[in-house]
Protein backbone atom coordinates (compact mmCIF):
# COMPACT_ATOMS: atom_id res chain seq x y z
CA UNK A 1 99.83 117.10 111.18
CA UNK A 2 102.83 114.35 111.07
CA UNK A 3 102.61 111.46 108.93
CA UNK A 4 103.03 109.48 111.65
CA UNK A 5 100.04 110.92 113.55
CA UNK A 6 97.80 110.79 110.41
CA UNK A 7 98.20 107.08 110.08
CA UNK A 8 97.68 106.25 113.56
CA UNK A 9 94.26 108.09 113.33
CA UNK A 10 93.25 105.88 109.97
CA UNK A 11 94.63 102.86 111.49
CA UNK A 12 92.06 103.28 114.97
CA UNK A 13 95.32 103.87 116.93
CA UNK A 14 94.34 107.53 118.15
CA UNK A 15 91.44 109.70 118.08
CA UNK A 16 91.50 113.05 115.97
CA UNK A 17 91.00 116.16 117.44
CA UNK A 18 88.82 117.11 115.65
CA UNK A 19 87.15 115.64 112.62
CA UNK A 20 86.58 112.02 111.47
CA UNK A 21 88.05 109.25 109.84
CA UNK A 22 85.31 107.23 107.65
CA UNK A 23 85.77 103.95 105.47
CA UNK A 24 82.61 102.46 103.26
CA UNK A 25 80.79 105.47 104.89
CA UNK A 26 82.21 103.77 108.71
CA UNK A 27 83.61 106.34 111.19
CA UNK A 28 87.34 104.66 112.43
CA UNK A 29 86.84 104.67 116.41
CA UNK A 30 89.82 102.20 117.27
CA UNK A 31 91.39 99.31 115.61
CA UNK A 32 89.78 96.80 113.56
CA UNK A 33 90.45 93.62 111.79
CA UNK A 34 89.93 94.78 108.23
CA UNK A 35 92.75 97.77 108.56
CA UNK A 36 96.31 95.97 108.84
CA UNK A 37 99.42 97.88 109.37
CA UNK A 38 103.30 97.50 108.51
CA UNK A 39 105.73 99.37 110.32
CA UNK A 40 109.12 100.14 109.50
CA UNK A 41 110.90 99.14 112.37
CA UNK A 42 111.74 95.43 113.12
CA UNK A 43 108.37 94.06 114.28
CA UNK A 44 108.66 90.04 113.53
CA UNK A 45 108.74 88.16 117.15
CA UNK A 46 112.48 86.94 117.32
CA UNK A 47 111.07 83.99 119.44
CA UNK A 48 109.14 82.49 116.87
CA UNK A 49 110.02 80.91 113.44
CA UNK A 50 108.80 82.31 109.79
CA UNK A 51 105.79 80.33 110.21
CA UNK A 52 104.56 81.26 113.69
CA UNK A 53 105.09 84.70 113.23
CA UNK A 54 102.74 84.45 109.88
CA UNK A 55 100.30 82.72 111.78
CA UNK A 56 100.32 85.43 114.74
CA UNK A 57 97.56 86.85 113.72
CA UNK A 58 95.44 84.18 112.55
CA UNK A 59 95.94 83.13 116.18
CA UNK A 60 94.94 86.04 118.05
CA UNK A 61 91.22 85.61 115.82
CA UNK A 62 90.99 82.25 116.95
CA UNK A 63 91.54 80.33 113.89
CA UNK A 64 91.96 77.03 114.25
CA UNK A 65 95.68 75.55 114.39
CA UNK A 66 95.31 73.61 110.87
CA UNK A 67 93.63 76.49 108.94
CA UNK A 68 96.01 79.10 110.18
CA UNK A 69 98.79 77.03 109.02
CA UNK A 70 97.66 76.09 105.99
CA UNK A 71 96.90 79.99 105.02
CA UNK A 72 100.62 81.02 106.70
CA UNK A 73 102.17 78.77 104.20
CA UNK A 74 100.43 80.50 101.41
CA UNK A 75 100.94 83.86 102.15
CA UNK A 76 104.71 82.36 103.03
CA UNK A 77 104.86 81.37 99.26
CA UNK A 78 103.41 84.81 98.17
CA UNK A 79 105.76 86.75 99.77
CA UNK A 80 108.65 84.37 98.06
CA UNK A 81 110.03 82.45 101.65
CA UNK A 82 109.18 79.21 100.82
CA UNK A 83 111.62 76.90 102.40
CA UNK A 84 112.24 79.72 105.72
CA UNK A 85 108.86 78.49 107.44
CA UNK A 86 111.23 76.85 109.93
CA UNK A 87 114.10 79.85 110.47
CA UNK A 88 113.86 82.47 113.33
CA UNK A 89 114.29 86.07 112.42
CA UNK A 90 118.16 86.57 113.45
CA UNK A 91 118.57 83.84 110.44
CA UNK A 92 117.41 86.14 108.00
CA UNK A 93 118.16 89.05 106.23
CA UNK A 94 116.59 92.45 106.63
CA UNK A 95 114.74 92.38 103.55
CA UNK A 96 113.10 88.99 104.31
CA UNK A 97 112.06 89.63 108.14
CA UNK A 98 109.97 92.48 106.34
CA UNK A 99 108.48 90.05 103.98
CA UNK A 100 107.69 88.46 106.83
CA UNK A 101 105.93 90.93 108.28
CA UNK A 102 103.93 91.70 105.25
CA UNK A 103 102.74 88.23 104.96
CA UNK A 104 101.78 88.17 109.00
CA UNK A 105 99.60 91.76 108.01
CA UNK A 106 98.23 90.34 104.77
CA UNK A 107 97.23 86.93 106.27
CA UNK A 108 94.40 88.34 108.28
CA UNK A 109 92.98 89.71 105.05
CA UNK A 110 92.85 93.00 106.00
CA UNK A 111 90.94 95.22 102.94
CA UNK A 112 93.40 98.18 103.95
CA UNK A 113 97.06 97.93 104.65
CA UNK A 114 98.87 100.89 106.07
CA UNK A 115 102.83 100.86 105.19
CA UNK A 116 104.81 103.20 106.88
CA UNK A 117 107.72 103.60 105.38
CA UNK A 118 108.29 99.80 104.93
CA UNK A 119 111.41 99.80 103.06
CA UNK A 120 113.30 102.78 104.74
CA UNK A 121 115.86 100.71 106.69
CA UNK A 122 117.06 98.46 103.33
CA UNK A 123 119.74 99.77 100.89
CA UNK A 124 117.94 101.03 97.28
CA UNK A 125 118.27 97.16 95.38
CA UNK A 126 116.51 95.64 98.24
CA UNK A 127 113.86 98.57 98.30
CA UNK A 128 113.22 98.28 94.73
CA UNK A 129 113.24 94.26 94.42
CA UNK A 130 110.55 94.41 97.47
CA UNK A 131 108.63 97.55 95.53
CA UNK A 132 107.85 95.03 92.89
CA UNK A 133 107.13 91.98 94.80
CA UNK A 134 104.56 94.17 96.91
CA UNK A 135 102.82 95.39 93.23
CA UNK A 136 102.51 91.56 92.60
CA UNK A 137 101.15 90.83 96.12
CA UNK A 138 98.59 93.82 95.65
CA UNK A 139 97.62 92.50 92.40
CA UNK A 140 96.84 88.64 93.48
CA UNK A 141 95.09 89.84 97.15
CA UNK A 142 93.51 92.79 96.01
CA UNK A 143 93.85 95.19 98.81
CA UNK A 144 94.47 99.08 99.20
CA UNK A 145 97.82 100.01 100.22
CA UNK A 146 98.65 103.40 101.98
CA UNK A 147 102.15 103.57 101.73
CA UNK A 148 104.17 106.35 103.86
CA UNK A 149 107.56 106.68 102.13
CA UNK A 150 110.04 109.28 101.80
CA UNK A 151 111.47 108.08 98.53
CA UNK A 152 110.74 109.76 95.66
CA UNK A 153 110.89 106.65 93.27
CA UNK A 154 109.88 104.55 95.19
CA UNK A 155 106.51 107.05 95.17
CA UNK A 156 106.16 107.09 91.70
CA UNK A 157 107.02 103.19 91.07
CA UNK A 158 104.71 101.70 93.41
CA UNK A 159 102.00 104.11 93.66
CA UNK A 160 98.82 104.70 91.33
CA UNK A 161 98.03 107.83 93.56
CA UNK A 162 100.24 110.13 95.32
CA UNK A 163 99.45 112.73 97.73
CA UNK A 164 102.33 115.06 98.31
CA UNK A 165 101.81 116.63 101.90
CA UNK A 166 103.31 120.20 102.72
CA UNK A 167 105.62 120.60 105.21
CA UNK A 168 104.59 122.84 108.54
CA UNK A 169 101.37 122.48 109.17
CA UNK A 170 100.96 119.02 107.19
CA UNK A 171 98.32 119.63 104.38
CA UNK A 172 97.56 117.61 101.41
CA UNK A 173 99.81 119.87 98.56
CA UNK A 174 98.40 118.04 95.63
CA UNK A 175 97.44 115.12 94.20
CA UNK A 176 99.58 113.08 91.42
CA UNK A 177 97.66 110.06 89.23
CA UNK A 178 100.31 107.57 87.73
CA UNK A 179 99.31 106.29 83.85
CA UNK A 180 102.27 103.57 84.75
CA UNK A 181 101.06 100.95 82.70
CA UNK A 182 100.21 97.60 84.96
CA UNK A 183 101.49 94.69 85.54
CA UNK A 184 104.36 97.37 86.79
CA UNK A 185 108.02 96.18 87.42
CA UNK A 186 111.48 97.45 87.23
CA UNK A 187 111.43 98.18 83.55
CA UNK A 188 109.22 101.03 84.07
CA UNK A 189 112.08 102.57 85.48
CA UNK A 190 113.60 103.39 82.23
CA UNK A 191 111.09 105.27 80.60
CA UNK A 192 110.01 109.07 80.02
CA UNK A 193 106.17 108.60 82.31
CA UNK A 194 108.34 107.07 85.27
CA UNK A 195 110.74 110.09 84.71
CA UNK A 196 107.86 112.38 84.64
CA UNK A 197 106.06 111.58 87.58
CA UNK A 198 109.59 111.79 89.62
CA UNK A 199 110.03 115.51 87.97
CA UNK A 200 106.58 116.32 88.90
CA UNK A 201 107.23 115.07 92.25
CA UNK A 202 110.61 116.51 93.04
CA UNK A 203 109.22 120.17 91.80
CA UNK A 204 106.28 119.94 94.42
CA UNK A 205 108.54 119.18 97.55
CA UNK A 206 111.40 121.67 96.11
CA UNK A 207 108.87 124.57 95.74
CA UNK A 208 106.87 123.42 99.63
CA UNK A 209 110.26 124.00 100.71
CA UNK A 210 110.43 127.24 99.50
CA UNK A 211 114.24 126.65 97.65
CA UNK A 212 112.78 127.60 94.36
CA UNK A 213 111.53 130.79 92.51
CA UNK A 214 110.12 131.52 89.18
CA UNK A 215 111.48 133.34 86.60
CA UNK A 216 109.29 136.41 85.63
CA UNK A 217 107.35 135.66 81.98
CA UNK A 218 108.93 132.32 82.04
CA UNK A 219 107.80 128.58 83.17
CA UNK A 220 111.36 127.63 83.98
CA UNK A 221 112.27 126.92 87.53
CA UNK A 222 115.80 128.65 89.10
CA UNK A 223 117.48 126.60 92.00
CA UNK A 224 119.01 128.90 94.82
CA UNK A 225 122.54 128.20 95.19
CA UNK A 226 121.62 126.94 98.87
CA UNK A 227 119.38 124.37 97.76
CA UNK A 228 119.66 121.67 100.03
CA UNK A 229 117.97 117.80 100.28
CA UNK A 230 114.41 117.08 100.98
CA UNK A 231 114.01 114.92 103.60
């Protein structure tokens, strides 16, 4: 199964072919309000200004014009664009139109988000300044993020769980529990259980691609000379 496919089919976007989907003990049959997704293509509406595009979905529940704006504006702050409520899209850079469209997903109040690959179209300082913003955003709203990503740092910084998924057929390989210490932020990057998790990572997607072997009567791993990267 893609990635892709399997978040569409949490999300309510298509059916499975066979088995189910279940939240709080709820089988997923299509959309609903308390599942919110982030994509990573360009997705704010280049017609409407910070603001609106927060409020979009606010509006499309039918909340009324002064409580809509008033909860935009805070999830504007949250997100760290106070000040932009007024600019259109093409005034910003990439990294803030997808602020913006975290704070239009997390302004419904969604109790699930599903990211996929949020970050995948912003150079590696961007990706990691916006890695620890969305920790602090997760902290202060409380929801569960299901982030898609095909970074392996940016896997072990954000994440508290990681589910490595094999290549052809997609399976779930194994599942990785982070002891990061929390509140999380850049420093973590520095030190031996952030360095750990990334080995621990990187030897699960080398071996699913079949690249490595195993010495006989040893635990050390030997790299073929035609290794090659891991998309």
């Amino acid at each position: 199964m893609r990635k892709t496919t399997l978040l569409e089919i949490l999300s309510g976007l298509r059916e499975p072919s066979e088995g189910s989907i279940e939240i709080n003990g709820k089988t997923v049959k299509g959309p609903q309000p308390s599942i919110g997704i982030v994509f990573q293509e360009e997705s704010t509406f280049p017609w409407r200004t910070v603001l609106e595009n927060v409020e979009f979905g606010l509006q499309m529940h039918g909340v009324n014009k002064k409580e809509r704006k008033e909860r935009a504006r805070k999830m504007i702050s949250l997100v760290g664009l106070e000040g932009f409520e007024q600019s259109f899209p093409h005034q910003l850079s990439g990294g803030m139109r997808q602020r913006v469209a975290i704070a239009r997903t997390l302004v419904t109040q969604p109790e699930i988000v599903v990211m996929d690959e949020p970050f995948g179209a912003l150079d590696e300082q961007t990706r990691i300044l916006l890695g620890g913003e969305l920790l602090k955003i997760v902290e202060q709203t409380q929801a569960t993020i299901i982030l898609v990503t095909h970074s392996i740092q940016e896997a072990a910084l954000l994440s508290d769980k990681i589910l490595v998924l094999s290549a052809r057929p997609g399976r779930m390989k194994t599942i990785i529990r982070s002891m990061l210490p929390k509140p999380r932020d850049s420093r973590v990057l520095t030190t031996e259980e952030y360095a750990s998790i990334t080995r621990e990572i990187w030897s699960n997607l080398v071996e699913e691609e079949g690249l490595i072997s195993r010495h006989s009567g040893e635990g050390s791993l030997k790299y073929h000379d035609s290794i090659k990267a891991v998309k």
